[in-house]
C-alpha atoms as a PDB file:
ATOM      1  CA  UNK A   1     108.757 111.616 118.684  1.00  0.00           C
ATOM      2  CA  UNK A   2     108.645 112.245 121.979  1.00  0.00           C
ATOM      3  CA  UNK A   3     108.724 108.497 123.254  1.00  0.00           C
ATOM      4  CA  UNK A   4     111.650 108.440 120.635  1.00  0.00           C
ATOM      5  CA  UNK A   5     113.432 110.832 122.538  1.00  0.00           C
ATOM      6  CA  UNK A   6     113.203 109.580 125.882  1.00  0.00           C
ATOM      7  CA  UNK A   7     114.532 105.981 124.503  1.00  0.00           C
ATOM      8  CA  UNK A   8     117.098 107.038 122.954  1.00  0.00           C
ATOM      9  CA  UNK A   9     118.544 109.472 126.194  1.00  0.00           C
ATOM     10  CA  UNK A  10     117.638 106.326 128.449  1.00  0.00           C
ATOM     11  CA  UNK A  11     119.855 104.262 125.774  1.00  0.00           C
ATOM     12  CA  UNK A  12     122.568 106.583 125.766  1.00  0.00           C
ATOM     13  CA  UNK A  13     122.582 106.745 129.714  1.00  0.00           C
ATOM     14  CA  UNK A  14     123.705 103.221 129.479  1.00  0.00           C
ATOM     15  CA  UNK A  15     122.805  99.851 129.827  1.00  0.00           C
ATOM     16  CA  UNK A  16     122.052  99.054 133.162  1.00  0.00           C
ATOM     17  CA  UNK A  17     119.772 101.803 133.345  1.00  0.00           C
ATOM     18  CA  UNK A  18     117.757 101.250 129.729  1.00  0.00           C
ATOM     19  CA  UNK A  19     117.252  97.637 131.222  1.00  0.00           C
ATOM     20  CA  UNK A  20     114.744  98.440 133.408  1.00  0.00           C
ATOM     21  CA  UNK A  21     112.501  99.806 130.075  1.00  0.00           C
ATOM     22  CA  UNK A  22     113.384  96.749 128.893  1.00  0.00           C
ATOM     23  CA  UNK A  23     111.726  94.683 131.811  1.00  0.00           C
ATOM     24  CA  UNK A  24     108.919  97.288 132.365  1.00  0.00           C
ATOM     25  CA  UNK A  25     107.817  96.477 128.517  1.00  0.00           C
ATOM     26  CA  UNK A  26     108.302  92.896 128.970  1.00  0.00           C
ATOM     27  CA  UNK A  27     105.714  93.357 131.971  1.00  0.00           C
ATOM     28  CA  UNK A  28     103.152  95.425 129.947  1.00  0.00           C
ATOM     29  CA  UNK A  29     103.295  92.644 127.538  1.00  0.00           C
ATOM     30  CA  UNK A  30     101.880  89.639 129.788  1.00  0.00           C
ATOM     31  CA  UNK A  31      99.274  91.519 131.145  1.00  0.00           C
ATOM     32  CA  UNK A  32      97.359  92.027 127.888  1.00  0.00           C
ATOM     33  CA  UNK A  33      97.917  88.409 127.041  1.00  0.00           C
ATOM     34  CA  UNK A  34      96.881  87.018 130.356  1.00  0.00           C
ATOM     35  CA  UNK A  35      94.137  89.173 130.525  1.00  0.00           C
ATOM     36  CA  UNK A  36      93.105  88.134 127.128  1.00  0.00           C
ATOM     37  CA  UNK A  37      93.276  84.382 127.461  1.00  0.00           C
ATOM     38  CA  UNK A  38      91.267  84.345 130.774  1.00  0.00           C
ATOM     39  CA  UNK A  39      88.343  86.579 129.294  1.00  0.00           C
ATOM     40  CA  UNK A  40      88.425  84.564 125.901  1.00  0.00           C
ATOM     41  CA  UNK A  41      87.594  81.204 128.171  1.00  0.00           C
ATOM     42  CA  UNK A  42      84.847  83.465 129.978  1.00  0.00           C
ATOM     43  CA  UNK A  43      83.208  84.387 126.511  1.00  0.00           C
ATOM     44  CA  UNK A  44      83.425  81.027 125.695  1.00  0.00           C
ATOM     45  CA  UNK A  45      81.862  79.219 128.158  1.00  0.00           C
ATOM     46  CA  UNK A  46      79.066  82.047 128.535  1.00  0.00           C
ATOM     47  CA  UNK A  47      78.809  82.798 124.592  1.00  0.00           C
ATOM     48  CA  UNK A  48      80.394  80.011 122.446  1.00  0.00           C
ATOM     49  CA  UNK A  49      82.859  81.261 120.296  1.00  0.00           C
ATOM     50  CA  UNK A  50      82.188  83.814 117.283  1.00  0.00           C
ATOM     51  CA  UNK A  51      84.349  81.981 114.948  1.00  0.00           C
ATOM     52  CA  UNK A  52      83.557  78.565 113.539  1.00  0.00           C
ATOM     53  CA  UNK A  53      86.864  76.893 113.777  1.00  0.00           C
ATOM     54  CA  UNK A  54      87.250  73.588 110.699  1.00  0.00           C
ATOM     55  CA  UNK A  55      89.634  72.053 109.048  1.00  0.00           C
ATOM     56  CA  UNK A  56      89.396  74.004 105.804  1.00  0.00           C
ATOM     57  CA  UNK A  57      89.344  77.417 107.207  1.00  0.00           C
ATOM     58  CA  UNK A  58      92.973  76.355 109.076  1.00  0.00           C
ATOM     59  CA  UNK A  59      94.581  75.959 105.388  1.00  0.00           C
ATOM     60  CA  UNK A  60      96.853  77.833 104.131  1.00  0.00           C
ATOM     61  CA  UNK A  61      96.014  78.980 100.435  1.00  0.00           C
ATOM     62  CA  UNK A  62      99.020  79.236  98.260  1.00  0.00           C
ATOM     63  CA  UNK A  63      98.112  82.604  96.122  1.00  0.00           C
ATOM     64  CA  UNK A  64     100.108  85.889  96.119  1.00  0.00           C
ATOM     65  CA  UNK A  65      97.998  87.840  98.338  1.00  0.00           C
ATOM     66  CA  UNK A  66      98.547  85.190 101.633  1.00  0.00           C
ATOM     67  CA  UNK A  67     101.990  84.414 100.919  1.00  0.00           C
ATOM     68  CA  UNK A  68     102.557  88.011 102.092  1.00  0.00           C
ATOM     69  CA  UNK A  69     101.472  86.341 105.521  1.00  0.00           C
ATOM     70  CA  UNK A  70     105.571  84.900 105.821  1.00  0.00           C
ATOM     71  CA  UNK A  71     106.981  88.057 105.809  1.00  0.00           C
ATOM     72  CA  UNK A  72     104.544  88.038 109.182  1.00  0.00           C
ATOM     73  CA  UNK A  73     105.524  85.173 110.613  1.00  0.00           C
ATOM     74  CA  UNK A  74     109.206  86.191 110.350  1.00  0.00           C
ATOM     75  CA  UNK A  75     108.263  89.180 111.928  1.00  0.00           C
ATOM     76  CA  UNK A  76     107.101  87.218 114.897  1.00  0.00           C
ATOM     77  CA  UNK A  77     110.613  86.269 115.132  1.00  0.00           C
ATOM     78  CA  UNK A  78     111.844  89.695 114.979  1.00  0.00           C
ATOM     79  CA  UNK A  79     114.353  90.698 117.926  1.00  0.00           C
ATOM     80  CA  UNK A  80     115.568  87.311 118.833  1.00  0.00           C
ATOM     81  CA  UNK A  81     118.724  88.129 116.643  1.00  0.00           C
ATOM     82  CA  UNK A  82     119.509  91.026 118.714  1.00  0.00           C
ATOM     83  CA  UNK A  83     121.335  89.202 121.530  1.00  0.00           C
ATOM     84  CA  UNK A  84     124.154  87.967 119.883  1.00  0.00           C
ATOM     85  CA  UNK A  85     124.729  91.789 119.618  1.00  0.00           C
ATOM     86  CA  UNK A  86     125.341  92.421 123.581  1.00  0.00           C
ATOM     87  CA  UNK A  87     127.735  89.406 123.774  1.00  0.00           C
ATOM     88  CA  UNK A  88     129.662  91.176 125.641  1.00  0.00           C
ATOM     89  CA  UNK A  89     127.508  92.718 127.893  1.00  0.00           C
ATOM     90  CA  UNK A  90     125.345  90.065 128.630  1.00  0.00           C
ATOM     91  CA  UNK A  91     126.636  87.688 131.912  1.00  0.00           C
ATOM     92  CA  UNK A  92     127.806  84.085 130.972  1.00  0.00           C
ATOM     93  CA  UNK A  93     126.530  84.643 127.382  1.00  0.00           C
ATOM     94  CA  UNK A  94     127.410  81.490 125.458  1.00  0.00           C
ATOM     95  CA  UNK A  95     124.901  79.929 128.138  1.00  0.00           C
ATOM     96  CA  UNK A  96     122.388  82.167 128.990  1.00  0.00           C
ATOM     97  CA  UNK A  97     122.150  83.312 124.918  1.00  0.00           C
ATOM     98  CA  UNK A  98     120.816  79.754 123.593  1.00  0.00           C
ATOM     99  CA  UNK A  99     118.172  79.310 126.580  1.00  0.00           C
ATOM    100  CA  UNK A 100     117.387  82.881 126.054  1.00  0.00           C
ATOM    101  CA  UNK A 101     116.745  81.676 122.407  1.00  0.00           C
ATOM    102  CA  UNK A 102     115.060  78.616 122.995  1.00  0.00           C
ATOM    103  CA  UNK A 103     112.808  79.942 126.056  1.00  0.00           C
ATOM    104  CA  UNK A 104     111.567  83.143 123.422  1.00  0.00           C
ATOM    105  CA  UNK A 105     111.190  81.111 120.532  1.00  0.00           C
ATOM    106  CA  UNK A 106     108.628  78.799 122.525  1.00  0.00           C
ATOM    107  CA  UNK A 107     106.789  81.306 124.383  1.00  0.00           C
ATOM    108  CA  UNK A 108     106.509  83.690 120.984  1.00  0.00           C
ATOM    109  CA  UNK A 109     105.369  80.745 119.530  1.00  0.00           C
ATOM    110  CA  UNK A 110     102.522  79.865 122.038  1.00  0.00           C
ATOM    111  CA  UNK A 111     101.324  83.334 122.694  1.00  0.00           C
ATOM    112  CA  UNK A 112     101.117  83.789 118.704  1.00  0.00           C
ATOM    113  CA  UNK A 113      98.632  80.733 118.350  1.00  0.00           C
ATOM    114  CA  UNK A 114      97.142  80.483 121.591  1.00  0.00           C
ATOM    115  CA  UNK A 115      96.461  84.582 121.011  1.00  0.00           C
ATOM    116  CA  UNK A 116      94.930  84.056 117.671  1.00  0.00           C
ATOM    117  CA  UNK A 117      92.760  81.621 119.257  1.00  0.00           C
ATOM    118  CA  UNK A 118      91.571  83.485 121.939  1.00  0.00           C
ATOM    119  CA  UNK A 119      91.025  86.667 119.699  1.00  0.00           C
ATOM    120  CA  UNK A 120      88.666  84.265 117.074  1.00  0.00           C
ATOM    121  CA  UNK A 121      86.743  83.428 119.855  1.00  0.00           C
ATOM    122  CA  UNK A 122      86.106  86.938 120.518  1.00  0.00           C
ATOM    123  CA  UNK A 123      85.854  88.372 116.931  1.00  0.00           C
ATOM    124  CA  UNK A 124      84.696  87.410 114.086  1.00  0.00           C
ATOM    125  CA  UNK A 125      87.633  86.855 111.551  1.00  0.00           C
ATOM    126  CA  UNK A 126      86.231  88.481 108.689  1.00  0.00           C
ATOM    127  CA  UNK A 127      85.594  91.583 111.399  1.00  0.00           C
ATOM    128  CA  UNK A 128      89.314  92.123 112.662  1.00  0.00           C
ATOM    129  CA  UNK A 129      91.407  94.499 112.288  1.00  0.00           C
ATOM    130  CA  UNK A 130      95.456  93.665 111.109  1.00  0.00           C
ATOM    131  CA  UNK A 131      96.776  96.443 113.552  1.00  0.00           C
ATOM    132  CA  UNK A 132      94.128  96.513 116.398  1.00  0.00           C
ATOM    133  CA  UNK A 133      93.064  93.153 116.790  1.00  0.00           C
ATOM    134  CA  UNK A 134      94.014  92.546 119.777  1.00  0.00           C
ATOM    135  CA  UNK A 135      92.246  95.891 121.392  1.00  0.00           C
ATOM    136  CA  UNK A 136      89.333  94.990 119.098  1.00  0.00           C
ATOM    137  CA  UNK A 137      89.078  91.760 121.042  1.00  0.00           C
ATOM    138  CA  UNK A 138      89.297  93.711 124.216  1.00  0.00           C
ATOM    139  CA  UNK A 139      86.843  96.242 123.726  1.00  0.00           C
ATOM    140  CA  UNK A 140      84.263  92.849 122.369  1.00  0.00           C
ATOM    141  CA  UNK A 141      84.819  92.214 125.835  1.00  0.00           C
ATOM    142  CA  UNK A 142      84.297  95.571 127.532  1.00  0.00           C
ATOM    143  CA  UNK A 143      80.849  95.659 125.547  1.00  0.00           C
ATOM    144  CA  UNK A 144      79.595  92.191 126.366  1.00  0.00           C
ATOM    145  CA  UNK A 145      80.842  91.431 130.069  1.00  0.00           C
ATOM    146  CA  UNK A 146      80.606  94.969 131.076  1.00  0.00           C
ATOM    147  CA  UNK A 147      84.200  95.664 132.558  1.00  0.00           C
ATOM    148  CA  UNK A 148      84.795  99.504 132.774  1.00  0.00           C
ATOM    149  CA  UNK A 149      88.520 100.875 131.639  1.00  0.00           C
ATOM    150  CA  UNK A 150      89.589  97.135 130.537  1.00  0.00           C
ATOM    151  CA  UNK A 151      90.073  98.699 126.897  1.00  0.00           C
ATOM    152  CA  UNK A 152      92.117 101.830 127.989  1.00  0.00           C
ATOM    153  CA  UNK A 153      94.400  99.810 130.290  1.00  0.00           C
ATOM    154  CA  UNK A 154      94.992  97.679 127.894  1.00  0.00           C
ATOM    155  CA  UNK A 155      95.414  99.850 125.188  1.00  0.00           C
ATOM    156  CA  UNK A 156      98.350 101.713 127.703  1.00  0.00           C
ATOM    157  CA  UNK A 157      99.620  98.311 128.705  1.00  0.00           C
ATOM    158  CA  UNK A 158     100.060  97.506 124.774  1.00  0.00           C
ATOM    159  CA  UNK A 159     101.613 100.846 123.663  1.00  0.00           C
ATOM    160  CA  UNK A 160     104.087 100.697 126.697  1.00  0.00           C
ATOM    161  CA  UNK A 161     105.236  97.146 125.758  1.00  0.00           C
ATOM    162  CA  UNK A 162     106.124  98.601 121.979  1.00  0.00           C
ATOM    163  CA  UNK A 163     107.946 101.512 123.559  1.00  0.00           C
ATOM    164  CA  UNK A 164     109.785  99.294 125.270  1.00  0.00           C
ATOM    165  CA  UNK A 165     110.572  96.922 122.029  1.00  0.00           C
ATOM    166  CA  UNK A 166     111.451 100.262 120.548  1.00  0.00           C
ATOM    167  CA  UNK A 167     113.923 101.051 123.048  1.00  0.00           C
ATOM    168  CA  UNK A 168     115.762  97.240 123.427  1.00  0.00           C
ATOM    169  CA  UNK A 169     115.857  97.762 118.705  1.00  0.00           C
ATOM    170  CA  UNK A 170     117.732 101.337 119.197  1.00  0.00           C
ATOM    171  CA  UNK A 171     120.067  99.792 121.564  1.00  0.00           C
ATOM    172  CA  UNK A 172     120.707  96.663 119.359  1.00  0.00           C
ATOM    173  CA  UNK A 173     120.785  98.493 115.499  1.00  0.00           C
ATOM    174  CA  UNK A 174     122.975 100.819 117.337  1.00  0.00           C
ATOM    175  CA  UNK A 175     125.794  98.333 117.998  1.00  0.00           C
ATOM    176  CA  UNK A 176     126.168  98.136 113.991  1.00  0.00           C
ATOM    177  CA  UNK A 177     127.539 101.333 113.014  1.00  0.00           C
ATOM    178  CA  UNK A 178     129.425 101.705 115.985  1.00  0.00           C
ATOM    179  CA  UNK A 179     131.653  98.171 115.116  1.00  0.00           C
ATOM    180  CA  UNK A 180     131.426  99.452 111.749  1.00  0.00           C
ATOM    181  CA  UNK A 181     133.067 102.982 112.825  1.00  0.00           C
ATOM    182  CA  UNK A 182     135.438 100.849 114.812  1.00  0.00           C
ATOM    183  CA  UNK A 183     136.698  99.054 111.303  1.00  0.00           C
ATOM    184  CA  UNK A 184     136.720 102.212 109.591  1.00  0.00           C
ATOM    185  CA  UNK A 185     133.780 100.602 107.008  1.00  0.00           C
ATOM    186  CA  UNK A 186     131.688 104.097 108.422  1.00  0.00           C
ATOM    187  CA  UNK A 187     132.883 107.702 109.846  1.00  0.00           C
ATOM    188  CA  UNK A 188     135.128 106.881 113.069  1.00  0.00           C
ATOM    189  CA  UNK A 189     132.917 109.231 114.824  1.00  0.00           C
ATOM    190  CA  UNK A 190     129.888 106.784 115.376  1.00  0.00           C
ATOM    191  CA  UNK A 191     132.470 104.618 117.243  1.00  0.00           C
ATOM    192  CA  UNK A 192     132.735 107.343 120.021  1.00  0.00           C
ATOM    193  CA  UNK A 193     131.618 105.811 123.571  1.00  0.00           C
ATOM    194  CA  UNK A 194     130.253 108.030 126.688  1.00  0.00           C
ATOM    195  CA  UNK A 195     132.496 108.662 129.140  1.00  0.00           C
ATOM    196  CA  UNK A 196     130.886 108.041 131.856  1.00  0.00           C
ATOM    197  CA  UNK A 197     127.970 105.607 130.821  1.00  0.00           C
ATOM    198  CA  UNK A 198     130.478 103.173 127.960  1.00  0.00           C
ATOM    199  CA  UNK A 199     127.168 103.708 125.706  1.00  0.00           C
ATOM    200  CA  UNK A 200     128.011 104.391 121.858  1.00  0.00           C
ATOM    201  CA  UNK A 201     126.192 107.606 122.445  1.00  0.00           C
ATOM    202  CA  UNK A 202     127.104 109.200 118.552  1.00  0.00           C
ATOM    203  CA  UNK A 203     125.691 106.351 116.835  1.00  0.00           C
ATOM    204  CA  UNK A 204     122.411 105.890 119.280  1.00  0.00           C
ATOM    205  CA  UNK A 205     121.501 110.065 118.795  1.00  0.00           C
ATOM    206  CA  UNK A 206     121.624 108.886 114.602  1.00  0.00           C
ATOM    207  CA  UNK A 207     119.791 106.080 115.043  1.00  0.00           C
ATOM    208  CA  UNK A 208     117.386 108.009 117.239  1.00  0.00           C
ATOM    209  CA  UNK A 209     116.884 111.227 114.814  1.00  0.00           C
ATOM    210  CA  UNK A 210     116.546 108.356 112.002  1.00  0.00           C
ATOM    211  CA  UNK A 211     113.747 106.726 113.579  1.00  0.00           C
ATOM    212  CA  UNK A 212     112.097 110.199 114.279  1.00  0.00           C
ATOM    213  CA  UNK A 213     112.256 110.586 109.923  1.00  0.00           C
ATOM    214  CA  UNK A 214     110.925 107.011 109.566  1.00  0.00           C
ATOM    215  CA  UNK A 215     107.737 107.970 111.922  1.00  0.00           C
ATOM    216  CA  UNK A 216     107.101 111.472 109.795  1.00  0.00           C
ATOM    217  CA  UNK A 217     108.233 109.756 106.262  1.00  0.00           C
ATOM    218  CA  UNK A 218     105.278 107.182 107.982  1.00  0.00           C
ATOM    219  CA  UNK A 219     102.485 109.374 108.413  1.00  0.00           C
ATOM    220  CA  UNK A 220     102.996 111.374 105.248  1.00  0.00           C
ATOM    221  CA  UNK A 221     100.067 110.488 102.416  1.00  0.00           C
ATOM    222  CA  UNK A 222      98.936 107.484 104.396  1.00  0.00           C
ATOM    223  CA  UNK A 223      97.566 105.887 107.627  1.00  0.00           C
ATOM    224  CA  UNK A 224      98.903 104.304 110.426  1.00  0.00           C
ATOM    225  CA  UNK A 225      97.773 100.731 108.991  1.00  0.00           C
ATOM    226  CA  UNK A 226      98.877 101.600 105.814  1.00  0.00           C
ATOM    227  CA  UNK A 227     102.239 102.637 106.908  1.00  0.00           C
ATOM    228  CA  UNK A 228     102.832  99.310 109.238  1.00  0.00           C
ATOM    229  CA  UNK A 229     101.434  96.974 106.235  1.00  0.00           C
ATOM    230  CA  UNK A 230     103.815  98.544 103.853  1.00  0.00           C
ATOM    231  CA  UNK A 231     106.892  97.948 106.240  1.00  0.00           C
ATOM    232  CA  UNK A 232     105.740  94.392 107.182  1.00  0.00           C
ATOM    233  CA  UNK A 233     105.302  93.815 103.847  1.00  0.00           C
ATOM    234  CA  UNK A 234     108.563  94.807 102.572  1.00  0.00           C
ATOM    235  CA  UNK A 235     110.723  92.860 105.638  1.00  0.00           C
END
């Protein structure tokens, strides 16, 4: 709730100053990753790897319970929509937009596979964790190479870069009921902008106090794993 907060007030204070959450998160991100791939080839070459990689284990079984894993893969995805929604504020944007696009597709792409790779060399599939893998593979490493704090950094590094996705998905969502206010379609109030920062400040506090509800309405009866699966599983 707190993090929540802070988002949304660096939202409302405009764009040029949420950016830099933005670009912080985008930071936190890589380091995980990078940190990740370079241990997995250390593990590797010391250890072998802890899953047996074949043929038949890459194949996709059509049945119910793993066609739930598209709703995941779309998820992957997730965000790259969100540009089109700061046209306007984005420099030379029917250029920079499609390289933005193409650039993120092939780099979410890469870090998905190569990522699952590295992690399976790590962990044992049947071992991992849907929400935690990642850290799971990290702390694998802590244990066996002996690297002190690796697991908390990372663990920081990780929850800063979703912060930050939170903060660049309150910005975007918010752009909807404000054009919507503008044509009327919603209360002409959420079409009110900042005076001094041009942010669409009513409809970024709503968006903000709704995603404060949706983190309660999360926790209530349930776990954090069971709250993400059910709202992956419903996209």
């Amino acid at each position: 709730i707190v993090a929540l907060a802070v988002i949304t007030g660096m939202n409302i204070a405009g764009m040029n100053f949420a950016k830099w959450m933005y670009n912080l998160g985008a930071v936190a991100t890589w380091i995980p990753v990078l940190l990740l791939g370079t241990m997995a080839l250390v593990i590797f070459i010391r250890f072998g790897s802890a899953t047996t990689f074949s043929i038949q284990s890459l194949q996709l079984r059509m049945n119910l319970k793993e066609f739930a894993l598209c709703s995941g893969v779309v998820f992957a995805f997730g965000g790259c929509e969100t540009a089109s929604l700061f046209a306007e504020e984005i420099k030379n944007p029917e250029k920079n937009i499609p390289r933005a696009l193409l650039v993120a597709g092939l780099l979410v792409t890469s870090c998905y596979v190569l990522g699952t790779i590295c992690v399976l060399v790590i962990v044992q599939s049947s071992q991992l964790n849907s929400i935690d893998g990642l850290v799971q593979a990290v702390q694998r490493i802590s244990e066996r190479i002996s690297i002190p704090g690796i697991t908390a950094i990372c663990a920081v590094m990780i929850a800063l870069s979703n912060i930050s996705a939170a903060a660049a998905y309150l910005a975007a969502a918010a752009r909807l009921p404000f054009v919507a206010g503008l044509d009327g379609l919603l209360p002409k109030s959420l079409a009110k902008i900042h005076p001094r920062s041009g942010s669409p400040y009513i409809s970024l506090l709503i968006q903000g106090m709704m995603g404060v509800c949706f983190a309660i309405l999360g926790q209530a009866g349930t776990s954090v794993k069971g709250a993400y699966e059910v709202l992956v599983d419903i996209s």
